[in-house]
ModelCIF file with pLDDT and N, C-alpha, C, O atoms, coordinates in Angstrom:
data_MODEL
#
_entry.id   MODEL 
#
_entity.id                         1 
_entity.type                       polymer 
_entity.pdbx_number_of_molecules   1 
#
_entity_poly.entity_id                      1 
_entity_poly.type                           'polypeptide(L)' 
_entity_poly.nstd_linkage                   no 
_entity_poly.nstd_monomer                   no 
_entity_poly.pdbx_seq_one_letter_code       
;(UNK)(UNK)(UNK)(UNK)(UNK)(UNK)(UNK)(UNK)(UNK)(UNK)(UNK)(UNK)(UNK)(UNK)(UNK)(UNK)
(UNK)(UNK)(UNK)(UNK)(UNK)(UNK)(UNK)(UNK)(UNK)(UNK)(UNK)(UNK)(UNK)(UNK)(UNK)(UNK)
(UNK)(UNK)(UNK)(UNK)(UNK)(UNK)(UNK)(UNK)
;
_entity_poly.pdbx_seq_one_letter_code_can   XXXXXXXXXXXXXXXXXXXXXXXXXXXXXXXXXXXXXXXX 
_entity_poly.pdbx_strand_id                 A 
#
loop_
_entity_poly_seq.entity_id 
_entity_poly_seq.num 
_entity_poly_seq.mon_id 
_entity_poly_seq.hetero 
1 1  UNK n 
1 2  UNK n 
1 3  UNK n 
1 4  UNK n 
1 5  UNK n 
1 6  UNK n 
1 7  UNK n 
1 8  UNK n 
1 9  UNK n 
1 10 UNK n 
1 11 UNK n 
1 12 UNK n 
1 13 UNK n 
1 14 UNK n 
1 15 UNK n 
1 16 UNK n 
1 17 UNK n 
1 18 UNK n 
1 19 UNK n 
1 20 UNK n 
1 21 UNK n 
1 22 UNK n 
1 23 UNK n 
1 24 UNK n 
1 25 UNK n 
1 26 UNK n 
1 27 UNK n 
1 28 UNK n 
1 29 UNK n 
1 30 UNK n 
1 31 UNK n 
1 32 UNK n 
1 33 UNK n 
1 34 UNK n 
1 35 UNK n 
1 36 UNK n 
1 37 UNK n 
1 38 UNK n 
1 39 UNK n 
1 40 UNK n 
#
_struct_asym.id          A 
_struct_asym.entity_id   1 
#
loop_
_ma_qa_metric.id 
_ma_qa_metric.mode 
_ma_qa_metric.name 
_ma_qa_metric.software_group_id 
_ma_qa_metric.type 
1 global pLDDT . pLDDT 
2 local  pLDDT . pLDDT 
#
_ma_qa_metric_global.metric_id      1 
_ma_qa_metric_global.metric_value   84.67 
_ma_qa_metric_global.model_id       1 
_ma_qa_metric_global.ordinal_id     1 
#
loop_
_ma_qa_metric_local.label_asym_id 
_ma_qa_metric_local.label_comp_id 
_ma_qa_metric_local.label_seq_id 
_ma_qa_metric_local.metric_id 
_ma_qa_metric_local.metric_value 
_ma_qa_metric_local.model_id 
_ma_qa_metric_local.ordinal_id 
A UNK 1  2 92.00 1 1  
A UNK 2  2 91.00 1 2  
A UNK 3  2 90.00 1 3  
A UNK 4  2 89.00 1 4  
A UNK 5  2 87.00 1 5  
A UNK 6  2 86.00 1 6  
A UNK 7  2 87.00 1 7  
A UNK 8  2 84.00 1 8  
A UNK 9  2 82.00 1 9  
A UNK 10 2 80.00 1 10 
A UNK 11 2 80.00 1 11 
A UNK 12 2 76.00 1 12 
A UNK 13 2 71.00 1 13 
A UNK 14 2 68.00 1 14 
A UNK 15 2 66.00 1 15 
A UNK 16 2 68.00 1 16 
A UNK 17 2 71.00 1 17 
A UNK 18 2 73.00 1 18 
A UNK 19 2 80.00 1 19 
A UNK 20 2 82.00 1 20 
A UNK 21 2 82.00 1 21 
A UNK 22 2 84.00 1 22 
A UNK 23 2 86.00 1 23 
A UNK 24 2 86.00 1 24 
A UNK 25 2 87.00 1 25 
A UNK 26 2 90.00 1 26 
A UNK 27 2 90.00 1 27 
A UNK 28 2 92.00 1 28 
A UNK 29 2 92.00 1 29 
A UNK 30 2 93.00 1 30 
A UNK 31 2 93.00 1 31 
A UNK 32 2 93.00 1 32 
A UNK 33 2 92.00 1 33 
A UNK 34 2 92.00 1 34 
A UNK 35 2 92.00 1 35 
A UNK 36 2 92.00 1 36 
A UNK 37 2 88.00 1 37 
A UNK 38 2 87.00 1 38 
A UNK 39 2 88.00 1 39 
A UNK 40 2 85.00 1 40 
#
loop_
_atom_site.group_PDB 
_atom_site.id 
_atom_site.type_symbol 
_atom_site.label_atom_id 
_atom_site.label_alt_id 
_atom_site.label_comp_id 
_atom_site.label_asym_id 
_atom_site.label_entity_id 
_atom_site.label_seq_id 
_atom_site.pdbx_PDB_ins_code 
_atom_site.Cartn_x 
_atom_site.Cartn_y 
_atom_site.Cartn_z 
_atom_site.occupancy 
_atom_site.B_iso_or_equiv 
_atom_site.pdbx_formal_charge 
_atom_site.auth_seq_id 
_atom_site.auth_comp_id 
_atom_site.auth_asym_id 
_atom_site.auth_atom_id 
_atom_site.pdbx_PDB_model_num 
ATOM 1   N N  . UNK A 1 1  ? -17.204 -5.563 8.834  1.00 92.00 ? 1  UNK A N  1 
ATOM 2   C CA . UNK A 1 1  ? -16.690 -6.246 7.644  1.00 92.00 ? 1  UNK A CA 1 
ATOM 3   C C  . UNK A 1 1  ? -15.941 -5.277 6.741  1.00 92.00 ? 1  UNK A C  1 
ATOM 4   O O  . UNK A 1 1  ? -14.819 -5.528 6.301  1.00 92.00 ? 1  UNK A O  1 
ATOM 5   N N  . UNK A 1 2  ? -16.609 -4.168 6.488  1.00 91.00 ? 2  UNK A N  1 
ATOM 6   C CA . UNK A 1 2  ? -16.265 -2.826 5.638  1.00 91.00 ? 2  UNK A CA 1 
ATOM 7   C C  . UNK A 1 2  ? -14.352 -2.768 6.158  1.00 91.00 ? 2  UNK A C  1 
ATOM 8   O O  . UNK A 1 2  ? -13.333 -3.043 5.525  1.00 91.00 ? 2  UNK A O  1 
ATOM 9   N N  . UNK A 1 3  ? -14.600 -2.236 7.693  1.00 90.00 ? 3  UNK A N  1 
ATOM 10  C CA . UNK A 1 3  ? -13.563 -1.804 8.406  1.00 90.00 ? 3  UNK A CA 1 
ATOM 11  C C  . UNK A 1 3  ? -12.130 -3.143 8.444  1.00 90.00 ? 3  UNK A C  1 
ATOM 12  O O  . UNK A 1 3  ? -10.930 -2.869 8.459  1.00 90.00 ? 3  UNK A O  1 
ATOM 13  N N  . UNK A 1 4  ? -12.767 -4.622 8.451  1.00 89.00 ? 4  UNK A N  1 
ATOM 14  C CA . UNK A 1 4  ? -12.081 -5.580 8.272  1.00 89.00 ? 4  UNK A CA 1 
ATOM 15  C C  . UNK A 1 4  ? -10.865 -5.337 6.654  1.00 89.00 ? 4  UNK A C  1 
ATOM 16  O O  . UNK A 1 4  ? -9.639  -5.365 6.540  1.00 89.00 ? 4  UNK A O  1 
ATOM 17  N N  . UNK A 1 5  ? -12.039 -5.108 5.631  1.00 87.00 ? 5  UNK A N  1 
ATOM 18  C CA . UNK A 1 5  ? -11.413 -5.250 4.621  1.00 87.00 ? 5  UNK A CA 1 
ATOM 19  C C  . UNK A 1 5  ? -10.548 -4.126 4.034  1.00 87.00 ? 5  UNK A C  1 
ATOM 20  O O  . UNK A 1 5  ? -9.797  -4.471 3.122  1.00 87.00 ? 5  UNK A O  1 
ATOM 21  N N  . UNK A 1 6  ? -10.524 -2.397 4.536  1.00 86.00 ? 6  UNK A N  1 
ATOM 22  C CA . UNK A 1 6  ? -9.513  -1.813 5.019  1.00 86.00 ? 6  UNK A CA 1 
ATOM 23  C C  . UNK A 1 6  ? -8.612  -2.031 5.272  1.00 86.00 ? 6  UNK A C  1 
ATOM 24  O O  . UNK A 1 6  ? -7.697  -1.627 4.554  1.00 86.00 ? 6  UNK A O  1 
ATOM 25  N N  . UNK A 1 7  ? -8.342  -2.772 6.397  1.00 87.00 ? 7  UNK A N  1 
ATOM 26  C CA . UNK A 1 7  ? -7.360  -3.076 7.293  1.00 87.00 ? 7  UNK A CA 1 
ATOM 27  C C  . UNK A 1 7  ? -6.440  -4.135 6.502  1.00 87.00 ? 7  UNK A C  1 
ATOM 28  O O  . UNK A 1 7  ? -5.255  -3.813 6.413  1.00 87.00 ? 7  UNK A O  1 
ATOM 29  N N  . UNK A 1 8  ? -6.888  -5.548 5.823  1.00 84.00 ? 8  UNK A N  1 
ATOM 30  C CA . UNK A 1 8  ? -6.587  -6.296 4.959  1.00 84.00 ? 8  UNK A CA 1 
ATOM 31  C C  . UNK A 1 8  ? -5.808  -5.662 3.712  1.00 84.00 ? 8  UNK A C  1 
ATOM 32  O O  . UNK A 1 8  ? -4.611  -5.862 3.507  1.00 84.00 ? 8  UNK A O  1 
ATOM 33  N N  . UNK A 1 9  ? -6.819  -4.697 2.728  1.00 82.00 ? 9  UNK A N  1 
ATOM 34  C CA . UNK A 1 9  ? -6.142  -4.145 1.990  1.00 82.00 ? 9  UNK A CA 1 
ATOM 35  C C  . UNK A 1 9  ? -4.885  -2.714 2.475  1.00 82.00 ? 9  UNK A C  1 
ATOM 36  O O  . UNK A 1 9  ? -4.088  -2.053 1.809  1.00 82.00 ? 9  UNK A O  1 
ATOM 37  N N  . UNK A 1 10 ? -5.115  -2.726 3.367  1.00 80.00 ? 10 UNK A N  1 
ATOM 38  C CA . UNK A 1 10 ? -3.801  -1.732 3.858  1.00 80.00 ? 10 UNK A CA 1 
ATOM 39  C C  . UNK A 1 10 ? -2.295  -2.557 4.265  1.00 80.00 ? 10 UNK A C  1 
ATOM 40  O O  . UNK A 1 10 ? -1.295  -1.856 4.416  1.00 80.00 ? 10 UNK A O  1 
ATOM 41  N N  . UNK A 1 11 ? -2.215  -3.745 4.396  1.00 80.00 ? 11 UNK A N  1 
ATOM 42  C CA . UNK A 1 11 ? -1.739  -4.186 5.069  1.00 80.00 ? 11 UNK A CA 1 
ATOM 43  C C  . UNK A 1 11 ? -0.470  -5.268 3.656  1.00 80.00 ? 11 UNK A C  1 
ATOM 44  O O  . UNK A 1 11 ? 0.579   -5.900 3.780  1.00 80.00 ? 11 UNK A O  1 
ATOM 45  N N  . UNK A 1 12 ? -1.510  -4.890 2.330  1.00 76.00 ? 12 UNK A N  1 
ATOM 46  C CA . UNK A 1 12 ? -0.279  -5.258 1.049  1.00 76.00 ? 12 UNK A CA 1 
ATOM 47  C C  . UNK A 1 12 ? 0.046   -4.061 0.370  1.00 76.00 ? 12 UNK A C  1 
ATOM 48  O O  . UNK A 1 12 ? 0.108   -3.935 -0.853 1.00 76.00 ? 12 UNK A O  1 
ATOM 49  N N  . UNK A 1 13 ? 0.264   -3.125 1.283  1.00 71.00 ? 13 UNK A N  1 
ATOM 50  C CA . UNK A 1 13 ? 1.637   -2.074 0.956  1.00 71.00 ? 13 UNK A CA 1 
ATOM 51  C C  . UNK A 1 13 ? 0.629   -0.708 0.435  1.00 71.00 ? 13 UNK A C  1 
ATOM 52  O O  . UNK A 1 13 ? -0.370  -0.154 0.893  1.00 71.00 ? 13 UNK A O  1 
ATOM 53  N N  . UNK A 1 14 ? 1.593   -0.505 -0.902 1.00 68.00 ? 14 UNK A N  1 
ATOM 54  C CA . UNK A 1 14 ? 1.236   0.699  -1.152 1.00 68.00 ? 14 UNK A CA 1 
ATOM 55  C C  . UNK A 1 14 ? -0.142  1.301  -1.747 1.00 68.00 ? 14 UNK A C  1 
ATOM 56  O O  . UNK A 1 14 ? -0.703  1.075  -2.820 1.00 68.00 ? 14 UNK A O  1 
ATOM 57  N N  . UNK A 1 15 ? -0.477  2.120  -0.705 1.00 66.00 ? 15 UNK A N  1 
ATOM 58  C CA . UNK A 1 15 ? -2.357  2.490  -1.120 1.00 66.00 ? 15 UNK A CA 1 
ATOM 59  C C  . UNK A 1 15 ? -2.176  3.369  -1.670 1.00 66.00 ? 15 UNK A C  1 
ATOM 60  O O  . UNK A 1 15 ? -3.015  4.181  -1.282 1.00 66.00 ? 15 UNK A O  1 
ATOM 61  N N  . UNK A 1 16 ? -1.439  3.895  -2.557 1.00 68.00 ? 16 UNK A N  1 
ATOM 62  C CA . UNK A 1 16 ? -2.003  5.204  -3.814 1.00 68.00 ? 16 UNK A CA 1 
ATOM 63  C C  . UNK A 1 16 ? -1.862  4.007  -4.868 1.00 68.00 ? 16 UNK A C  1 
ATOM 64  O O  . UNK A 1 16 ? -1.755  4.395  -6.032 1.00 68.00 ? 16 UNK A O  1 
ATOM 65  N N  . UNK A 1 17 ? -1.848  3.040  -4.730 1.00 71.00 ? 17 UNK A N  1 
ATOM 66  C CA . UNK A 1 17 ? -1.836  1.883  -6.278 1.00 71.00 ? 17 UNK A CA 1 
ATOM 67  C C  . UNK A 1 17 ? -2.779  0.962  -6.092 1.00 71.00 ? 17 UNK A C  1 
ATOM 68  O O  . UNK A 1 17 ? -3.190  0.398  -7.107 1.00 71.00 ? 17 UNK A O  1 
ATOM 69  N N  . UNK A 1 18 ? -3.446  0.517  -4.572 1.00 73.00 ? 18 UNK A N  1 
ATOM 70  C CA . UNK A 1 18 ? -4.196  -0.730 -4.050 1.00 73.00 ? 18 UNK A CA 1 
ATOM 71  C C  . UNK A 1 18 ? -5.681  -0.155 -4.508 1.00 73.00 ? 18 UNK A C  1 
ATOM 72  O O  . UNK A 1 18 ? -6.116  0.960  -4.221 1.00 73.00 ? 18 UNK A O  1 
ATOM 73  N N  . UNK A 1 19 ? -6.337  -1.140 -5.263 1.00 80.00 ? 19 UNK A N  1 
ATOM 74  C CA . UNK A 1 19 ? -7.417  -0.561 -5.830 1.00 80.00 ? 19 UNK A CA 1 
ATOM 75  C C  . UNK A 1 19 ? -8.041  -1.330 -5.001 1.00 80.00 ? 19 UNK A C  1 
ATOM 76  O O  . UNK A 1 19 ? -9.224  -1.025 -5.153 1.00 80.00 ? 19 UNK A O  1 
ATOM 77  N N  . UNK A 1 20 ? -7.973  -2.167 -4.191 1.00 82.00 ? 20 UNK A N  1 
ATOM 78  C CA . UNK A 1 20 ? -8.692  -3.106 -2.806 1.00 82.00 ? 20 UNK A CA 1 
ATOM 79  C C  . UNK A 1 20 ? -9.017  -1.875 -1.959 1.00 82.00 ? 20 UNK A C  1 
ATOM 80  O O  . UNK A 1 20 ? -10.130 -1.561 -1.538 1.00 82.00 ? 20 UNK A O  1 
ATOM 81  N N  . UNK A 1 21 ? -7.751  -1.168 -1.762 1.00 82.00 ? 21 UNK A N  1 
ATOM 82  C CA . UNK A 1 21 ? -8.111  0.014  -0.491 1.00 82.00 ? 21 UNK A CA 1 
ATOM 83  C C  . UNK A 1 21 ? -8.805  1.084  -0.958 1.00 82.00 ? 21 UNK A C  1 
ATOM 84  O O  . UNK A 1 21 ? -9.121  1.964  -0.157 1.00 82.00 ? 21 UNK A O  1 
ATOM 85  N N  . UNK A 1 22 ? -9.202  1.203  -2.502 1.00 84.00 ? 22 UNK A N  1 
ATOM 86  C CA . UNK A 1 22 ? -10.238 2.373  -2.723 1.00 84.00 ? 22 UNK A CA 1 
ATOM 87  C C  . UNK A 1 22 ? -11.517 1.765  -2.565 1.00 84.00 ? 22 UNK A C  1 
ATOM 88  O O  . UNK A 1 22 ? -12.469 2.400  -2.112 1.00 84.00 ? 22 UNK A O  1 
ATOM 89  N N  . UNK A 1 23 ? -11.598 0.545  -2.919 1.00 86.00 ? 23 UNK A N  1 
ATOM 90  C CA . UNK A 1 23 ? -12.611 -0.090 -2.769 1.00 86.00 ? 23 UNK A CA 1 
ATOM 91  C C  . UNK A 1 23 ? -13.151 0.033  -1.727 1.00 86.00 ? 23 UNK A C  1 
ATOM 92  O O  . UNK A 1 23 ? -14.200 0.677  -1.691 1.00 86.00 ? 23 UNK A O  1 
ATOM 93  N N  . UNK A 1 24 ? -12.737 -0.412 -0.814 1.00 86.00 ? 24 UNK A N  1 
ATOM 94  C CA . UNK A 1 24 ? -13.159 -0.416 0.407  1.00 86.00 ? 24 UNK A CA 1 
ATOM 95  C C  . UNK A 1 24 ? -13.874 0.583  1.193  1.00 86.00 ? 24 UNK A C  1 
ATOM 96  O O  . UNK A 1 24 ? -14.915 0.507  1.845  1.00 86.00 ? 24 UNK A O  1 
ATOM 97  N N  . UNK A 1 25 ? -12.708 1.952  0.875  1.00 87.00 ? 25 UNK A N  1 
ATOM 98  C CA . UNK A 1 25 ? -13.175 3.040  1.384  1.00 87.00 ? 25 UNK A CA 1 
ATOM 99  C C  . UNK A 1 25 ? -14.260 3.402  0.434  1.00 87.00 ? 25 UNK A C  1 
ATOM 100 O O  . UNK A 1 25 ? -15.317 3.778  0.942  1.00 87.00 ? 25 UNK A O  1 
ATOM 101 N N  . UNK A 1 26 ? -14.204 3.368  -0.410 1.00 90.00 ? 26 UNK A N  1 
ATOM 102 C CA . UNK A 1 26 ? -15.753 3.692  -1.088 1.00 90.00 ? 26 UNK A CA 1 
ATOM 103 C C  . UNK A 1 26 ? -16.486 3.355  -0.663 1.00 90.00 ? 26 UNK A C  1 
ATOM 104 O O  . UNK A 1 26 ? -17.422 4.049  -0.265 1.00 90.00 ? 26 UNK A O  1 
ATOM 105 N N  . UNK A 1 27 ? -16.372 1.774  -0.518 1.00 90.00 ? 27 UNK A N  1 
ATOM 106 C CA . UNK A 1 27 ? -17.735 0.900  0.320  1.00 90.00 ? 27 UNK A CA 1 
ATOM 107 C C  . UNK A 1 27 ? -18.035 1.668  1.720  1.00 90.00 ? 27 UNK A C  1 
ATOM 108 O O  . UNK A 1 27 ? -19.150 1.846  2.211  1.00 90.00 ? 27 UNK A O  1 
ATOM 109 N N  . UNK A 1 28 ? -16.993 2.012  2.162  1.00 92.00 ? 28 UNK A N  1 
ATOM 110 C CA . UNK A 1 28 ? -17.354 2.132  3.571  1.00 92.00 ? 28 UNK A CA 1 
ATOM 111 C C  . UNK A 1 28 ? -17.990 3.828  3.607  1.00 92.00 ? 28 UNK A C  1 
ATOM 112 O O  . UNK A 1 28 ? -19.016 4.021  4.260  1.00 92.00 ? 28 UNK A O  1 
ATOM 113 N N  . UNK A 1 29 ? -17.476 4.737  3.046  1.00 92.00 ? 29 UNK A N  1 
ATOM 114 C CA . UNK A 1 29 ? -17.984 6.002  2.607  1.00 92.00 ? 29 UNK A CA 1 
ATOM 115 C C  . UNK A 1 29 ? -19.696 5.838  2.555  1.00 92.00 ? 29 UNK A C  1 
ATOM 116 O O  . UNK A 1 29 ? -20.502 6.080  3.453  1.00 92.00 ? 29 UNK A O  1 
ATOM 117 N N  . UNK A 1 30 ? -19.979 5.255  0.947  1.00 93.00 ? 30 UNK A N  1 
ATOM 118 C CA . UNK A 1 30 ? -21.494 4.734  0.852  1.00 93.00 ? 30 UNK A CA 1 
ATOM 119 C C  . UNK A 1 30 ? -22.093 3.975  2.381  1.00 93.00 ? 30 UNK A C  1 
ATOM 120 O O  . UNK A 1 30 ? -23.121 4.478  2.835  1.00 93.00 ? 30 UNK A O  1 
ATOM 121 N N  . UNK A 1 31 ? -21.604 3.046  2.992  1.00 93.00 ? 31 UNK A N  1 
ATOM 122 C CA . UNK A 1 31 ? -22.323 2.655  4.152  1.00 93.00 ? 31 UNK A CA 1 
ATOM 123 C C  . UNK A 1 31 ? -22.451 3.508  5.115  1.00 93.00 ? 31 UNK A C  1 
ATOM 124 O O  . UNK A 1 31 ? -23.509 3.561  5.741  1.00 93.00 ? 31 UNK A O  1 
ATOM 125 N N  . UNK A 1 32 ? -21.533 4.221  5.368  1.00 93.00 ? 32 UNK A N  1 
ATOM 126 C CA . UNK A 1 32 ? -22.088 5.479  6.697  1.00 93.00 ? 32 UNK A CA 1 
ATOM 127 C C  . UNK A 1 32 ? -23.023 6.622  6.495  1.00 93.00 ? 32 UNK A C  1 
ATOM 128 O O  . UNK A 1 32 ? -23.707 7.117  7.391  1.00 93.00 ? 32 UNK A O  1 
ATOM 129 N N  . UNK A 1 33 ? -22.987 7.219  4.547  1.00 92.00 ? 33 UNK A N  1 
ATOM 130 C CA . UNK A 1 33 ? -24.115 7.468  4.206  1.00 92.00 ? 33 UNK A CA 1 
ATOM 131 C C  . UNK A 1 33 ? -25.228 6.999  4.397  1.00 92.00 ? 33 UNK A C  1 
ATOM 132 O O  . UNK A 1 33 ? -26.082 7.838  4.683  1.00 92.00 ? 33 UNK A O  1 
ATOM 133 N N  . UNK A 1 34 ? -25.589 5.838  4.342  1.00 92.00 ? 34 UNK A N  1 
ATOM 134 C CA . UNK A 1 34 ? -26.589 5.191  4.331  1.00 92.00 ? 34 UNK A CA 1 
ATOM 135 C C  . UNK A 1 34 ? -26.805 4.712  5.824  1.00 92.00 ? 34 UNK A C  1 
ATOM 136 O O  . UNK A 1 34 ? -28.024 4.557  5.742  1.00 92.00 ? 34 UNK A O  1 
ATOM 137 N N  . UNK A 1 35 ? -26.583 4.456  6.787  1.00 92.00 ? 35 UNK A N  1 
ATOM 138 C CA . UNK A 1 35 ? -26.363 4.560  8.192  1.00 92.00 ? 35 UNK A CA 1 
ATOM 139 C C  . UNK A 1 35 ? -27.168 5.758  8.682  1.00 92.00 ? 35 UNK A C  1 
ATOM 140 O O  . UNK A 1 35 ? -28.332 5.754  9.082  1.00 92.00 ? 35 UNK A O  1 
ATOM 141 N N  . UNK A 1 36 ? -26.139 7.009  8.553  1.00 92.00 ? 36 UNK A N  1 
ATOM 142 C CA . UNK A 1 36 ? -26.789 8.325  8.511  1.00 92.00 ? 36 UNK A CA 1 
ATOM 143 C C  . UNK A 1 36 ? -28.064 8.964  8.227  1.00 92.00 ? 36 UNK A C  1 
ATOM 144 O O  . UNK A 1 36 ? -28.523 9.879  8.909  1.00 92.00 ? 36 UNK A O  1 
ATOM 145 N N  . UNK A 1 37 ? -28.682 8.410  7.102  1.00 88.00 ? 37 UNK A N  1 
ATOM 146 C CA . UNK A 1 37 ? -30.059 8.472  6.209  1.00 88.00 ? 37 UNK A CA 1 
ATOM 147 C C  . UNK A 1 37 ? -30.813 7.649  6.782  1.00 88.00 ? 37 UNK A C  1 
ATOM 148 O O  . UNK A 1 37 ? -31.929 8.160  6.695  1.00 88.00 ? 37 UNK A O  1 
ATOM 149 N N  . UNK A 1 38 ? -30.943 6.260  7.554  1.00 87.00 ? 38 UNK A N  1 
ATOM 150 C CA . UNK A 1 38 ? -31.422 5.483  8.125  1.00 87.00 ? 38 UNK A CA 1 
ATOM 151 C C  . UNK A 1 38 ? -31.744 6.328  9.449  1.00 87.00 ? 38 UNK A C  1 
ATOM 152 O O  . UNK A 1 38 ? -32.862 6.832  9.549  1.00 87.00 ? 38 UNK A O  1 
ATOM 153 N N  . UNK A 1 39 ? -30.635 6.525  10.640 1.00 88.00 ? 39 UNK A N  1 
ATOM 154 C CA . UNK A 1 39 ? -31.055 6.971  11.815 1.00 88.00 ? 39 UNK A CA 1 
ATOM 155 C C  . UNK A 1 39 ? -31.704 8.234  11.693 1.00 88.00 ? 39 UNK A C  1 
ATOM 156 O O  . UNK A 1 39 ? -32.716 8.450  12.358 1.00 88.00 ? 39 UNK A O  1 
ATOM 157 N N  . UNK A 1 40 ? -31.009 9.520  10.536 1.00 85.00 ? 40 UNK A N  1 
ATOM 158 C CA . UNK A 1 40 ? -32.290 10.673 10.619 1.00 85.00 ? 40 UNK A CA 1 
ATOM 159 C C  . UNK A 1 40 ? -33.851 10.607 10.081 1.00 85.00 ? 40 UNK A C  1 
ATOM 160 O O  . UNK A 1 40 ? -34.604 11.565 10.252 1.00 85.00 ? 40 UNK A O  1 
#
């Protein structure tokens, strides 16, 4: 879903202005943290 909404927000142009595509990557940043912390 994370990786979905990336792709979505990349896809209306320019990402040094798309606050969708920081979003996202934030979200997705925090989830692999937490992924990571789960399996160790």
């Amino acid at each position: 879903e994370v990786i979905r909404q990336i792709q979505e927000a990349r896809e209306k142009g320019d990402l040094s202005e798309n606050a969708e595509y920081d979003a996202a990557k934030e979200a997705q940043g925090k989830l692999e943290t937490k992924i990571a912390e789960l399996k160790a």
